[in-house]
C-alpha atoms as a PDB file:
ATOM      1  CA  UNK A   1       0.000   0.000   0.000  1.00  0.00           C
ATOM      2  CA  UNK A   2       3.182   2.039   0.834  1.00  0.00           C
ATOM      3  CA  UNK A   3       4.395   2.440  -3.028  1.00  0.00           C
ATOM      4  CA  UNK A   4       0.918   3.912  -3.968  1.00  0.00           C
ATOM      5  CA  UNK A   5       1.109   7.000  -1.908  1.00  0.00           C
ATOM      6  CA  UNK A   6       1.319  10.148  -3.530  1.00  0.00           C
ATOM      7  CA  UNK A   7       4.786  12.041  -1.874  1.00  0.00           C
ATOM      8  CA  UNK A   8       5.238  14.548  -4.603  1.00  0.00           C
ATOM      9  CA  UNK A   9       5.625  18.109  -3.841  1.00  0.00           C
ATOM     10  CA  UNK A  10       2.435  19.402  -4.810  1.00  0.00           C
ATOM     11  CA  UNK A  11       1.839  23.223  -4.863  1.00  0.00           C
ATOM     12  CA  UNK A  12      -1.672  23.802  -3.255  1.00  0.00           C
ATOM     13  CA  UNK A  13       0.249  22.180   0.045  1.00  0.00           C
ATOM     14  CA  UNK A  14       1.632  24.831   1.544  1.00  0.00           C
ATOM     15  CA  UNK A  15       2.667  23.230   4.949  1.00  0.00           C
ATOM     16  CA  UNK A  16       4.917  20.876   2.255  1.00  0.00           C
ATOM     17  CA  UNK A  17       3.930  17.572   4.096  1.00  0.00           C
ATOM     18  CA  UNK A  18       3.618  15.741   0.596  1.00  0.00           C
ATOM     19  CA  UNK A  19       7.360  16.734  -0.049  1.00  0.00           C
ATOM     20  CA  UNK A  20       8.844  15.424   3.201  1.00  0.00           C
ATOM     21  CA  UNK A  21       6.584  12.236   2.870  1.00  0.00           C
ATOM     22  CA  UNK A  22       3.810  12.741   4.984  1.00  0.00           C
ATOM     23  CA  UNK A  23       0.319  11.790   4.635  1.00  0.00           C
ATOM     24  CA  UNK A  24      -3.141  12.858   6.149  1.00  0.00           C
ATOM     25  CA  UNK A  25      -4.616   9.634   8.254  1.00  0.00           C
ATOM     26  CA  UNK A  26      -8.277  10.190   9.235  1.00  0.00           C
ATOM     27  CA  UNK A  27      -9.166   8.022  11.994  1.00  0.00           C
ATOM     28  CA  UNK A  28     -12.595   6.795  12.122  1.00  0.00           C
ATOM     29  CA  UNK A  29     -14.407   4.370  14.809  1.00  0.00           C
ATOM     30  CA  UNK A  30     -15.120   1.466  12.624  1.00  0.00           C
ATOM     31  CA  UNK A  31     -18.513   0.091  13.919  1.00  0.00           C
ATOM     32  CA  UNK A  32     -20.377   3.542  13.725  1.00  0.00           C
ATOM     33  CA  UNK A  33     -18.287   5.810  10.985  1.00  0.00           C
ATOM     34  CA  UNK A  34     -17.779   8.649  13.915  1.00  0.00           C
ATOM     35  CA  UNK A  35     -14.940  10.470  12.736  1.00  0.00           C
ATOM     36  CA  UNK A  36     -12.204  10.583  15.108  1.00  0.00           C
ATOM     37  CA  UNK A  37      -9.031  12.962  14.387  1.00  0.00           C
ATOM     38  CA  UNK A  38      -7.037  13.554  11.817  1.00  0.00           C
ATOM     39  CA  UNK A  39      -3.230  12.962  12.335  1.00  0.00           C
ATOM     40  CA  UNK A  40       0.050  12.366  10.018  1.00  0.00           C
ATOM     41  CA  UNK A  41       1.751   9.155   8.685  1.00  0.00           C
ATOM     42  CA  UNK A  42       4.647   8.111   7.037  1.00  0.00           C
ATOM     43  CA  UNK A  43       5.599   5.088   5.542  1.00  0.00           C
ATOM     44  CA  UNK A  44       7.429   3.923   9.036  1.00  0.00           C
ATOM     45  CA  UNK A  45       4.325   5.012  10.893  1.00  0.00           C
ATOM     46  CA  UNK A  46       2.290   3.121   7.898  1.00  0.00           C
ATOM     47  CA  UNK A  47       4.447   0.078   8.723  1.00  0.00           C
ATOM     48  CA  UNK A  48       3.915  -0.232  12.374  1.00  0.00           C
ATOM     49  CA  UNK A  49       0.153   0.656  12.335  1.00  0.00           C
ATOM     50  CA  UNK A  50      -0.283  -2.038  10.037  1.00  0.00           C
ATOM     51  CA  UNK A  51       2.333  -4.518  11.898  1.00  0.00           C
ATOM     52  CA  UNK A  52       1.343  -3.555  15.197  1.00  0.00           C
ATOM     53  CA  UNK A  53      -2.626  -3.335  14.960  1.00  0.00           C
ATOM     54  CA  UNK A  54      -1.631   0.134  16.998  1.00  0.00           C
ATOM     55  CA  UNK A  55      -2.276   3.384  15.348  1.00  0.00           C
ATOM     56  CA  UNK A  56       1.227   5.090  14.898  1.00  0.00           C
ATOM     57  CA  UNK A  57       1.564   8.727  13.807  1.00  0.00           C
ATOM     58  CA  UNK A  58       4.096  11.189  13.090  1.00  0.00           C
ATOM     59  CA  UNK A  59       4.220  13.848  14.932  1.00  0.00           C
ATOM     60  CA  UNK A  60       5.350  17.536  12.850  1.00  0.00           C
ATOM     61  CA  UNK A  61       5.759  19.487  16.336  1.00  0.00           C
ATOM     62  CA  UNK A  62       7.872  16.432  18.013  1.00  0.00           C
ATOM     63  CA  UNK A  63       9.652  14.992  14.817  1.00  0.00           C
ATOM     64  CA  UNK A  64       8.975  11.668  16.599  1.00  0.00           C
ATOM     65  CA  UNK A  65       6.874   8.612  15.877  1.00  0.00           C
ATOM     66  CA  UNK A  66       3.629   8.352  18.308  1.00  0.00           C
ATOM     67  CA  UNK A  67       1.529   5.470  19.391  1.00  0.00           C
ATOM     68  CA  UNK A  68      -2.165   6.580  20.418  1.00  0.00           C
ATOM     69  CA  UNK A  69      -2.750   5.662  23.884  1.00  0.00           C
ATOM     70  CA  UNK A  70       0.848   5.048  24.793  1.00  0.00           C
ATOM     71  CA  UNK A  71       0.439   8.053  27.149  1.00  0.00           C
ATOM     72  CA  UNK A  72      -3.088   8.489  27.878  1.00  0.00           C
ATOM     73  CA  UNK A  73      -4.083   5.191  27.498  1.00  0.00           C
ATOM     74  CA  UNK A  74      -6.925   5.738  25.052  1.00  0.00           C
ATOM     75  CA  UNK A  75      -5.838   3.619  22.134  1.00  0.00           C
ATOM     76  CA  UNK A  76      -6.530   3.123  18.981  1.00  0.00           C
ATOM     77  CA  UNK A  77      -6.805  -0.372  17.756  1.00  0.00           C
ATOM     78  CA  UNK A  78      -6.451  -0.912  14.001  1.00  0.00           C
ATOM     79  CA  UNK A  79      -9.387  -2.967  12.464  1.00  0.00           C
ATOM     80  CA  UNK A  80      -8.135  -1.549   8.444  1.00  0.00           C
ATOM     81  CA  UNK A  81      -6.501   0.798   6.589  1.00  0.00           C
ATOM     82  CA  UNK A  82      -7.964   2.130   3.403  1.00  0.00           C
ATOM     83  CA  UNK A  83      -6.328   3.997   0.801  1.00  0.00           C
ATOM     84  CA  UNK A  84      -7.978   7.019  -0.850  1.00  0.00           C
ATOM     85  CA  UNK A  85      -9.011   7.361  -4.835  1.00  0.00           C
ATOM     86  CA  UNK A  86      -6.196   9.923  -5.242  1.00  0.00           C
ATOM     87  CA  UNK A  87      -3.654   7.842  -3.070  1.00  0.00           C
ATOM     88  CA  UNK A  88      -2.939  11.282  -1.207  1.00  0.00           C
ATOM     89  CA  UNK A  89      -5.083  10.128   2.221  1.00  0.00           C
ATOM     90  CA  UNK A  90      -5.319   7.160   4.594  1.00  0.00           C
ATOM     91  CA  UNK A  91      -8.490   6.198   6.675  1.00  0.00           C
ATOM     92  CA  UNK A  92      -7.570   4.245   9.428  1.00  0.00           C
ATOM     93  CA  UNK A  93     -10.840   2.650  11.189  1.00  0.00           C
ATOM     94  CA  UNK A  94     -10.420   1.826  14.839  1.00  0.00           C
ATOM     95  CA  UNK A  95     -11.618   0.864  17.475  1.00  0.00           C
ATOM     96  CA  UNK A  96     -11.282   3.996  20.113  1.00  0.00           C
ATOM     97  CA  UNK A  97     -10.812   3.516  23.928  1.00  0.00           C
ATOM     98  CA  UNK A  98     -11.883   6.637  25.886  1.00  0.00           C
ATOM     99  CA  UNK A  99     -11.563   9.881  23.630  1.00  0.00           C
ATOM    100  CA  UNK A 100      -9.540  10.287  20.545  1.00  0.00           C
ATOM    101  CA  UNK A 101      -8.511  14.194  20.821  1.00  0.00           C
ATOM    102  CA  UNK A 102      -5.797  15.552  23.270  1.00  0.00           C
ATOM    103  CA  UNK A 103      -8.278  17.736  24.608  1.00  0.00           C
ATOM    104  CA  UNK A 104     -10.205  14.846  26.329  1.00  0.00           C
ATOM    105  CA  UNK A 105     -12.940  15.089  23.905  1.00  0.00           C
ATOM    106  CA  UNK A 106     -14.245  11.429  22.268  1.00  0.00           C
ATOM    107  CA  UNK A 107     -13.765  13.105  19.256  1.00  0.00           C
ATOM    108  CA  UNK A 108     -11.483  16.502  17.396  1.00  0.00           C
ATOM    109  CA  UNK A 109     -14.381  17.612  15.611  1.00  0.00           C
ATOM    110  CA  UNK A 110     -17.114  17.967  17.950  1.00  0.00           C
ATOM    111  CA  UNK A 111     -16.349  22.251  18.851  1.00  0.00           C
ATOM    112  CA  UNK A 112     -19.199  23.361  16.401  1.00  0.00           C
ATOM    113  CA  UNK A 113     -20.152  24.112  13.247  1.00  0.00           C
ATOM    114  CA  UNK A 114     -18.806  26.103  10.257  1.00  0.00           C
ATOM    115  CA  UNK A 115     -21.675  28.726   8.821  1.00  0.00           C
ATOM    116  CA  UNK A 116     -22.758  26.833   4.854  1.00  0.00           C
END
């Protein structure tokens, strides 16, 4: 699955995660499609998510590899992985123990609603 991400500079990415081989992973709970958080893989943290059953993320402000839960103890266990059309973004449904965001909520995007 590794080989068919798209790492290629691209110019509408202005934070230049595609260039340093980052890509977005959306975490979703897999039995009812709540979405999670959104964090950042690489093909190391793709490797150990998928080897471990243990979602593993890169971290941009740490430059280190993070396991969810290691710390707070709500973890994310890995039930699949699933490639987007464009091969740009990962959805990674798990199953969530206690919340998902650092802020203690079950979920990052639960702080309201964006006027249409």
């Amino acid at each position: 699955m590794a080989a068919r991400l798209k790492r290629s500079p691209d110019p509408d990415d202005p934070l230049g995660c595609a260039g340093r081989g980052l890509v977005a992973a959306i975490a979703q709970q897999h039995d009812t499609g709540e979405v999670l958080m959104m964090a950042w893989m690489d093909d190391e943290a793709l490797h150990r998510t998928l080897t471990t059953g243990r979602a593993t993320y890169w971290s941009r402000s740490r430059q280190e590899y993070w396991v969810k839960g290691d710390t707070s103890g709500h973890v994310q266990r890995v039930k699949e992985v699933r490639l987007d059309c464009d091969g740009d973004t990962l959805l990674v449904k798990v199953d969530q123990d206690g919340a998902a965001c650092h802020t203690g909520a079950r979920t990052c995007f639960d702080d309201g609603l964006l006027g249409a």
